[in-house]
Protein backbone atom coordinates (compact mmCIF):
# COMPACT_ATOMS: atom_id res chain seq x y z
CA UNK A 1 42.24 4.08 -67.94
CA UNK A 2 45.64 5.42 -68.49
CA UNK A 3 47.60 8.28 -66.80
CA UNK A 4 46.60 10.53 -69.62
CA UNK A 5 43.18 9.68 -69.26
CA UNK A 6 42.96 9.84 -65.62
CA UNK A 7 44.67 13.61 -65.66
CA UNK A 8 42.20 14.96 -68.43
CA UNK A 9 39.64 13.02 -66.43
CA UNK A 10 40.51 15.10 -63.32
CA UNK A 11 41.26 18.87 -64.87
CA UNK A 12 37.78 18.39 -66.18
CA UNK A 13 35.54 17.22 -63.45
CA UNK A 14 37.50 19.90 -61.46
CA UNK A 15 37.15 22.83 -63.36
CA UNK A 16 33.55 21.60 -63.97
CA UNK A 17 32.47 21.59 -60.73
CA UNK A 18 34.19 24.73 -59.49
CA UNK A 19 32.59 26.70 -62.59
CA UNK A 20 29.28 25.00 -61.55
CA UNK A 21 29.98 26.26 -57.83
CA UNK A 22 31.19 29.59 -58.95
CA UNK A 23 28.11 30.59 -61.40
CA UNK A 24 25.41 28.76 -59.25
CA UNK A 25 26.21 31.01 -56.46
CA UNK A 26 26.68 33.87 -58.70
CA UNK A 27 22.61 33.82 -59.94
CA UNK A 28 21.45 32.47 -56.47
CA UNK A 29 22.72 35.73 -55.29
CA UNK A 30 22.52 37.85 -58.19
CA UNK A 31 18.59 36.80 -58.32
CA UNK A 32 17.92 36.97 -54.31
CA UNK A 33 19.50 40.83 -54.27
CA UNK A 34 17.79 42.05 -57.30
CA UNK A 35 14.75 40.53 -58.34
CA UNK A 36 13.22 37.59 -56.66
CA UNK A 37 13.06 39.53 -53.11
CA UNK A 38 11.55 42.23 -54.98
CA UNK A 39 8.68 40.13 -55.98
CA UNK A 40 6.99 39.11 -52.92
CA UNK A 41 4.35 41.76 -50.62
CA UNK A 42 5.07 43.42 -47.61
CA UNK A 43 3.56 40.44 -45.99
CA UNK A 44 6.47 37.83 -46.92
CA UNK A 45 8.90 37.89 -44.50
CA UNK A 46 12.65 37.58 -45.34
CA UNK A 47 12.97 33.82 -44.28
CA UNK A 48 10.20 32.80 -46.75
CA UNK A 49 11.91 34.63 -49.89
CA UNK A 50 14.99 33.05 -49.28
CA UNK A 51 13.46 29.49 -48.64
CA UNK A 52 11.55 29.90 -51.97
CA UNK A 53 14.78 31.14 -53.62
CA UNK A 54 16.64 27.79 -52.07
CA UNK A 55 14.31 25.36 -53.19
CA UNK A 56 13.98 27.07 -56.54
CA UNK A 57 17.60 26.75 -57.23
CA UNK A 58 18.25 23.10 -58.28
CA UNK A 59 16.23 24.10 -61.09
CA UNK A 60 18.66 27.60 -61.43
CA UNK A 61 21.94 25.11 -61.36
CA UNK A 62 20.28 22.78 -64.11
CA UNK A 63 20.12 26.07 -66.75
CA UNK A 64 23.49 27.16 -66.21
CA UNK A 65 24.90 23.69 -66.60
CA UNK A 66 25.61 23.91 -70.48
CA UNK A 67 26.92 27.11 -69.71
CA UNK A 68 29.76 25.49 -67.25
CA UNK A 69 30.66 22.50 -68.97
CA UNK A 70 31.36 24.56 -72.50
CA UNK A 71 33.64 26.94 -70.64
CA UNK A 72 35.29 24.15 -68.77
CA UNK A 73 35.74 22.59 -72.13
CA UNK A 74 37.20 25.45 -73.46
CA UNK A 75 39.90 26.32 -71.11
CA UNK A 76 40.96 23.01 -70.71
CA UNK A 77 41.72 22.50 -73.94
CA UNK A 78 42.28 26.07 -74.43
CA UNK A 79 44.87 25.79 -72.19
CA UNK A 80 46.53 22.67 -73.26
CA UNK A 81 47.10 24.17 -76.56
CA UNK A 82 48.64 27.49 -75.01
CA UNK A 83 51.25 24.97 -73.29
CA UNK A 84 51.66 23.26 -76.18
CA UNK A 85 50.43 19.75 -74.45
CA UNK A 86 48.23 19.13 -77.16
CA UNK A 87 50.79 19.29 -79.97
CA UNK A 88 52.77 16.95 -77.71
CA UNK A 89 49.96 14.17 -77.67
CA UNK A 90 49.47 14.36 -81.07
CA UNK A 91 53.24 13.42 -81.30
CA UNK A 92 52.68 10.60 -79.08
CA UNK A 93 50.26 9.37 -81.70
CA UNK A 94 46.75 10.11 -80.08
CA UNK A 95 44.49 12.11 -82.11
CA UNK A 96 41.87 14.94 -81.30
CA UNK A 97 38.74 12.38 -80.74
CA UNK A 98 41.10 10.02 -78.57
CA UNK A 99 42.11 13.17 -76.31
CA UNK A 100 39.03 14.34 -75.90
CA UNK A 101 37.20 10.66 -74.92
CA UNK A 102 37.46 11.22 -71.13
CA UNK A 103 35.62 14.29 -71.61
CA UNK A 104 32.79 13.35 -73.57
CA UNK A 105 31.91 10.04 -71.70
CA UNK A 106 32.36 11.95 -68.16
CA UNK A 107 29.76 14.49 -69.41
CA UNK A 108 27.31 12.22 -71.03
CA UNK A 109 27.39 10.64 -67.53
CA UNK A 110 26.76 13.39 -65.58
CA UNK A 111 24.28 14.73 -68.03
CA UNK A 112 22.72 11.00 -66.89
CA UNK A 113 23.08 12.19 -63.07
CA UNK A 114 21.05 15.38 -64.00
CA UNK A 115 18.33 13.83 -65.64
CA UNK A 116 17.59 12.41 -62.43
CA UNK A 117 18.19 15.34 -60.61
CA UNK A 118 16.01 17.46 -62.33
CA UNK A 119 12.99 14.30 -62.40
CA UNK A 120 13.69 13.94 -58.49
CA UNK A 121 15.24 16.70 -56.86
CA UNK A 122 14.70 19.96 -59.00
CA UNK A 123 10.74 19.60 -59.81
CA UNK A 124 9.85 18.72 -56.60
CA UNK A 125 11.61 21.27 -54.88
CA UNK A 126 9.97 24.08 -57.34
CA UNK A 127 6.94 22.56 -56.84
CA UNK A 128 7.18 23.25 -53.23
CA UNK A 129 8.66 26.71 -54.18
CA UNK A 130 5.26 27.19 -55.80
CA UNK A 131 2.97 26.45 -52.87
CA UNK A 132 5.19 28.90 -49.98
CA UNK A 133 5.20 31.71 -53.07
CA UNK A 134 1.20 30.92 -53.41
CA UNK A 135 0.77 31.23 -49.26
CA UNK A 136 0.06 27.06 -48.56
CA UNK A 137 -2.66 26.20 -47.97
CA UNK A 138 -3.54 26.85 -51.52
CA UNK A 139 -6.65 28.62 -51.85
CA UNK A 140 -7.01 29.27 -55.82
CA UNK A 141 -5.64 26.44 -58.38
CA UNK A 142 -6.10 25.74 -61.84
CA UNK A 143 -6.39 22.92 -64.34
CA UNK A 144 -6.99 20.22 -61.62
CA UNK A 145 -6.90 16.66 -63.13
CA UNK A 146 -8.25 14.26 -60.61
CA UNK A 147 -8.46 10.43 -60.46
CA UNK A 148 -11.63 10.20 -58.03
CA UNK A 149 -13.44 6.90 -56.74
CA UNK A 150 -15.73 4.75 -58.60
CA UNK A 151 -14.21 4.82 -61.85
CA UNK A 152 -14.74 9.20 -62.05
CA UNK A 153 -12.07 11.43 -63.33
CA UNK A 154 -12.00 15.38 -62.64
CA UNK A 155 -11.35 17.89 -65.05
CA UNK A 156 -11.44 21.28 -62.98
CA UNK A 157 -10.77 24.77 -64.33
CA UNK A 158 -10.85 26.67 -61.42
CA UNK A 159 -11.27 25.72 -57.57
CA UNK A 160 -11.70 28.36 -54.91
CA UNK A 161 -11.21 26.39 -51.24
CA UNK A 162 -12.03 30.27 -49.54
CA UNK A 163 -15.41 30.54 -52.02
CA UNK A 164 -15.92 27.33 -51.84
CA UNK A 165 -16.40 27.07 -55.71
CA UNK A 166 -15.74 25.66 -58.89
CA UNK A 167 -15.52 27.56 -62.17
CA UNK A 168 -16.28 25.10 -65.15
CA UNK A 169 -15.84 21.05 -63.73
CA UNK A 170 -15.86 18.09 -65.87
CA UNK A 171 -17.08 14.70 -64.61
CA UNK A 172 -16.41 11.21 -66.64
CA UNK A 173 -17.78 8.33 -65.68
CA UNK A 174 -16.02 5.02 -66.70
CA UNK A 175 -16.96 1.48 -66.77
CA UNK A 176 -15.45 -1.75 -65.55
CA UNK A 177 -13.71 -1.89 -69.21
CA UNK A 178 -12.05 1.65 -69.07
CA UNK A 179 -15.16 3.24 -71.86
CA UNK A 180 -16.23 6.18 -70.69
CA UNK A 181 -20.00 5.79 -69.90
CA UNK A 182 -21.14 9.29 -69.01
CA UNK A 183 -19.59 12.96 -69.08
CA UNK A 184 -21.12 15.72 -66.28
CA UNK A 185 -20.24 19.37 -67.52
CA UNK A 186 -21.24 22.40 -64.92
CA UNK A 187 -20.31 25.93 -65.81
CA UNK A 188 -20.35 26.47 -62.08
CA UNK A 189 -20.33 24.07 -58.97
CA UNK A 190 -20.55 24.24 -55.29
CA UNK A 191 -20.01 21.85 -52.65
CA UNK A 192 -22.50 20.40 -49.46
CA UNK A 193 -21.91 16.97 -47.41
CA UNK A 194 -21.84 14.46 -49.87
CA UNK A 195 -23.04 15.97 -52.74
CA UNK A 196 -21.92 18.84 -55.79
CA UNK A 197 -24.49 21.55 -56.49
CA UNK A 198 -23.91 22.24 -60.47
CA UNK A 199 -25.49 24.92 -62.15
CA UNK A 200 -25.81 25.54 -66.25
CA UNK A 201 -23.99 22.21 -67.68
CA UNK A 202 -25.01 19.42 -69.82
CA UNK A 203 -24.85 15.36 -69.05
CA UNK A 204 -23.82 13.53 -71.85
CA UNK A 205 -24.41 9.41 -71.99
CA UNK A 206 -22.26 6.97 -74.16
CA UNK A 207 -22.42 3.26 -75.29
CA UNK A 208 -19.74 1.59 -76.64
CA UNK A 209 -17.39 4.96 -76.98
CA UNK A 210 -20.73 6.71 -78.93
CA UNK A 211 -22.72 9.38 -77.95
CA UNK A 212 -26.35 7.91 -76.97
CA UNK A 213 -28.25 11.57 -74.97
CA UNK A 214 -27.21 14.84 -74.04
CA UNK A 215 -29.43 16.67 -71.49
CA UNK A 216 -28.68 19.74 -70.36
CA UNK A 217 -30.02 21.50 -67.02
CA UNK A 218 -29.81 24.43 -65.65
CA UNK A 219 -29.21 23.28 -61.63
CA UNK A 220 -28.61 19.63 -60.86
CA UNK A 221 -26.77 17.66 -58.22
CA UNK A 222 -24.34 14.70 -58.14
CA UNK A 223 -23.09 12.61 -55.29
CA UNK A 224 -19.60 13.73 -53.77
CA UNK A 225 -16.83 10.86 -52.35
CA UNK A 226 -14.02 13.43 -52.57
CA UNK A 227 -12.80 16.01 -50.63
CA UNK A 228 -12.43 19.40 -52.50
CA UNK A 229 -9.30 20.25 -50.25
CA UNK A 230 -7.97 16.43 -51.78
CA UNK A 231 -8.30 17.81 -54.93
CA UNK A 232 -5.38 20.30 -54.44
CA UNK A 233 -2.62 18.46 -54.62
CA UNK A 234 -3.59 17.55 -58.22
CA UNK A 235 -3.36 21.23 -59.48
CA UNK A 236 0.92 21.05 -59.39
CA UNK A 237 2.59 23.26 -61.78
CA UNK A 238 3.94 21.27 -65.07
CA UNK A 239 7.40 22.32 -64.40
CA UNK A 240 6.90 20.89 -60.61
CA UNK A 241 5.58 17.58 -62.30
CA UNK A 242 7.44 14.78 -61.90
CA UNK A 243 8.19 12.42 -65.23
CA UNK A 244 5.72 9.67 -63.26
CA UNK A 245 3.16 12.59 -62.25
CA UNK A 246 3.11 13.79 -66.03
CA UNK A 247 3.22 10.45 -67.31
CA UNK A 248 -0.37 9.66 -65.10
CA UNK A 249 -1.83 12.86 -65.93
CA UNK A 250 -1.83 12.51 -69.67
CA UNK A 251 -3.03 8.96 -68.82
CA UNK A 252 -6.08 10.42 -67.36
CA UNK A 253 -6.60 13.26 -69.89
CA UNK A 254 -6.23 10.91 -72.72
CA UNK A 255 -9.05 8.75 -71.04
CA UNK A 256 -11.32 11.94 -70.86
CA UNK A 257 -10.16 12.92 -74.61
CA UNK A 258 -8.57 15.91 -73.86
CA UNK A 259 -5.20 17.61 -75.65
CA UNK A 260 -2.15 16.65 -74.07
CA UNK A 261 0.37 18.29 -75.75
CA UNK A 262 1.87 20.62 -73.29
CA UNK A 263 2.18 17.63 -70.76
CA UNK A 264 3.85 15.39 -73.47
CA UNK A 265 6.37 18.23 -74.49
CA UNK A 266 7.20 18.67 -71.23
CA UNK A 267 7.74 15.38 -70.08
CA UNK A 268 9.95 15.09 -72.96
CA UNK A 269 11.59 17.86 -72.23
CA UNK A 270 12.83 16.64 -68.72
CA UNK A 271 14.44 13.73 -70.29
CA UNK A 272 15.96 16.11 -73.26
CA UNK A 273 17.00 19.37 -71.53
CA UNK A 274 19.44 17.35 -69.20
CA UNK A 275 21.41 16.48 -72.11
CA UNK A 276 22.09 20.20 -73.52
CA UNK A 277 25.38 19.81 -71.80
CA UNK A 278 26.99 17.12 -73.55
CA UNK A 279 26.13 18.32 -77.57
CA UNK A 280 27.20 21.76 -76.13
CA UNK A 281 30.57 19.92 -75.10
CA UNK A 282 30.70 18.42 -78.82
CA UNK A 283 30.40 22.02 -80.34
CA UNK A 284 32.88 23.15 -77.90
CA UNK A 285 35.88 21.15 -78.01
CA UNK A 286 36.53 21.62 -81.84
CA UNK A 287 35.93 25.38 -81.35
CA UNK A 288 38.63 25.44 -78.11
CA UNK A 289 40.98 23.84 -79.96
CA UNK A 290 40.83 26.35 -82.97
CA UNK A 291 40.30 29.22 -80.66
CA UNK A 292 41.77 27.98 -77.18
CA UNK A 293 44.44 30.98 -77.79
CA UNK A 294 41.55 33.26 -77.35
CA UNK A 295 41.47 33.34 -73.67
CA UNK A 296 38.96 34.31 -70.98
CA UNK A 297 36.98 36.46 -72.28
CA UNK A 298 36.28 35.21 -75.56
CA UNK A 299 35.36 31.45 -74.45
CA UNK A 300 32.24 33.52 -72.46
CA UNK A 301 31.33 35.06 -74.96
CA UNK A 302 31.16 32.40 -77.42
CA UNK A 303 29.61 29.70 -74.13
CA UNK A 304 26.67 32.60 -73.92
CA UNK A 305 26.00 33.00 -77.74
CA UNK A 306 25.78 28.67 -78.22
CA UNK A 307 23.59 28.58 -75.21
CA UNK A 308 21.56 31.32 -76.17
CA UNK A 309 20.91 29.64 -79.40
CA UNK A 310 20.31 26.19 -78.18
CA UNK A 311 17.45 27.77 -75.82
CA UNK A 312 16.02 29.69 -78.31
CA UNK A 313 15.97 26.98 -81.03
CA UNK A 314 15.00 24.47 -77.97
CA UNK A 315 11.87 26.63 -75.99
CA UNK A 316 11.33 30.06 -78.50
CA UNK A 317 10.54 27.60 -81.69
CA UNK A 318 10.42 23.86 -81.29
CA UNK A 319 8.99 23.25 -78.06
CA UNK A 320 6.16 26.32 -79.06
CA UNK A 321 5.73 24.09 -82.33
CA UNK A 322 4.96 20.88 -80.00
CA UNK A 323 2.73 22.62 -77.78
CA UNK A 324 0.44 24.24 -80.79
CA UNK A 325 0.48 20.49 -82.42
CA UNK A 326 2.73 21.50 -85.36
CA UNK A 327 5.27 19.33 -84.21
CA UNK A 328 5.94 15.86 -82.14
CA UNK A 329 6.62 16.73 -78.87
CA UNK A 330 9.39 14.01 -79.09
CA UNK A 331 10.50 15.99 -82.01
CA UNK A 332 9.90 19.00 -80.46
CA UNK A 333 12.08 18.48 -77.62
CA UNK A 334 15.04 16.48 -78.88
CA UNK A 335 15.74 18.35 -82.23
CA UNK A 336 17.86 21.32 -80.71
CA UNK A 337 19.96 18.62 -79.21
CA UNK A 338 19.92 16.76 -82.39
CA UNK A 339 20.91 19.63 -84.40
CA UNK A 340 23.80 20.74 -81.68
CA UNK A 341 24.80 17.25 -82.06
CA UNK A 342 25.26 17.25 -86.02
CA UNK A 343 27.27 20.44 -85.65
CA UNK A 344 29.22 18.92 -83.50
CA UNK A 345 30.26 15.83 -84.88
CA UNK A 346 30.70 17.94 -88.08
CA UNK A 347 33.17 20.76 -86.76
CA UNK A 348 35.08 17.30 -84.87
CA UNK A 349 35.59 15.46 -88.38
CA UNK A 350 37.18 18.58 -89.94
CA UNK A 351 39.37 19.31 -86.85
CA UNK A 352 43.05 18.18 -88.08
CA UNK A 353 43.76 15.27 -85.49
């Protein structure tokens, strides 16, 4: 790495992470004064808010990251073409893509170090958000997928710890071989020592993946090895869901042939999203040099608009196509950074170098 390099290298990751500083604060604050506060009941105290606020801001930093490394982008090189530094380095014989190398491999790295962030760091700590905004211990919780004992897997809709109920529950039996032997709906269930009460359901038997009985019943009970209050810690939020976590829960919804398109376009979302900075980058370098002159104002606007766009390309339409099965959630998730990319690499060939 040369001088040049190293002081490109160092304006960037700078200006980077004070922007990143600057605007992170900016929402954390701008979101504790006027909304988020104004969310919770009497009952909340202050403390808890602000905790839920905290934890839920890894996940505030990772939007607004695009956002900071455009305008960071765009000052820089703004900048260095108000000076005239850029019109000297072209003299020296270096062209536009050369300049700007330090740039794009230092964000394509630290678009690396968020991907991990927001798998190990960010979800978690929303998750958690989730559980002191829902008053832990949960009482109420939805879609629980379960991996129980014996080869059983749990499909709940709704569990009530307080009622001590169960509003629609799904039982699959599997044998040795991973074939799913025998499926236990209940409309409604309720819980004693050892055993679930369900009421208005259907048991279903298979052999060799095909459908050999159905029975239905009206009450009927089944043998219990797990603890309802167990069962909890399966309901997590998808946007609290680890890659791993989502990963094993459309391994067990995929055993008990269920949809799992909202899990799979979210897990590819985690490993997409993180990269929105660096194709926002590639947009934004040929558009600072041609408008660099532009100044302050102008760069925002323009970082805003491209952002905006990317998110509503990115959640409004394709990851809404993955989720109602028109597209591949693969697709789904990395086409807005596909597209941003091919822009990109488009506006950088036609910028005179």
């Amino acid at each position: 790495m040369n001088t040049l390099d190293r002081y490109i290298l160092w304006e960037y990751l700078r200006t980077l992470f004070l922007s990143l500083f600057f605007l992170s604060f900016l929402v954390i604050i701008v979101r504790l004064f006027d909304k988020d506060l104004k969310q919770f009941g009497d009952e909340t105290t202050s403390w808890v808010a602000i905790q839920i606020i905290l934890l839920q801001a890894p996940r505030r930093i990772l939007e607004i990251v695009p956002v900071s490394s455009f305008l960071t982008a765009f000052f820089l090189l703004g900048k260095m073409v108000q000076n005239n530094e850029l019109i000297a380095m072209k003299s020296a014989g270096l062209s536009v893509h050369r300049i700007s190398m330090p740039i794009f491999l230092s964000t394509f790295l630290i678009c690396v170090g968020f991907a991990v962030f927001y798998n190990r760091v960010a979800s978690p700590a929303y998750h958690l958000a989730s559980k002191i905004q829902q008053k832990m211990p949960l009482r109420r919780n939805r879609n629980v997928v379960f991996q129980g004992l014996d080869n059983r897997l749990f499909f709940i809709l709704n569990l009530d710890l307080e009622e001590e109920s169960i509003d629609r529950m799904t039982i699959y039996d599997f044998d040795d071989k991973d074939r799913l032997e025998k499926e236990t709906y209940a409309q409604q269930a309720r819980w004693e020592k050892d055993i679930w009460n369900l009421k208005d359901g259907f048991v279903r038997q298979f052999e060799d993946g095909v459908e050999v009985s159905f029975e239905p019943f009206e009450q009927k009970t089944v043998s219990r090895k797990e603890e309802p209050q167990h069962l909890v810690k399966y309901s997590k939020n998808l946007r609290g869901m680890t890659i791993k976590e989502l990963q094993q829960r459309i391994h067990y919804k995929k055993r008990a042939k269920q949809t799992t398109r909202r899990e799979a376009v979210r897990l590819h979302h985690k490993m997409a999203y993180p990269f929105a900075a660096f194709v926002v980058v590639l947009i934004g370098i040929p558009i600072s040099i041609q408008f660099g002159r532009a100044g302050f104002f102008s760069g925002l606007v323009i970082a805003f608009f491209l952002n905006f766009i990317y998110w509503g390309f990115s959640f409004a339409v394709f990851e809404g196509l993955g989720e109602n099965g028109i597209l591949n959630p693969f697709v789904a998730c990395w086409s807005a950074n596909a597209i941003y990319a091919l822009v990109g690499i488009m506006l950088l060939l036609k910028t005179p170098q």
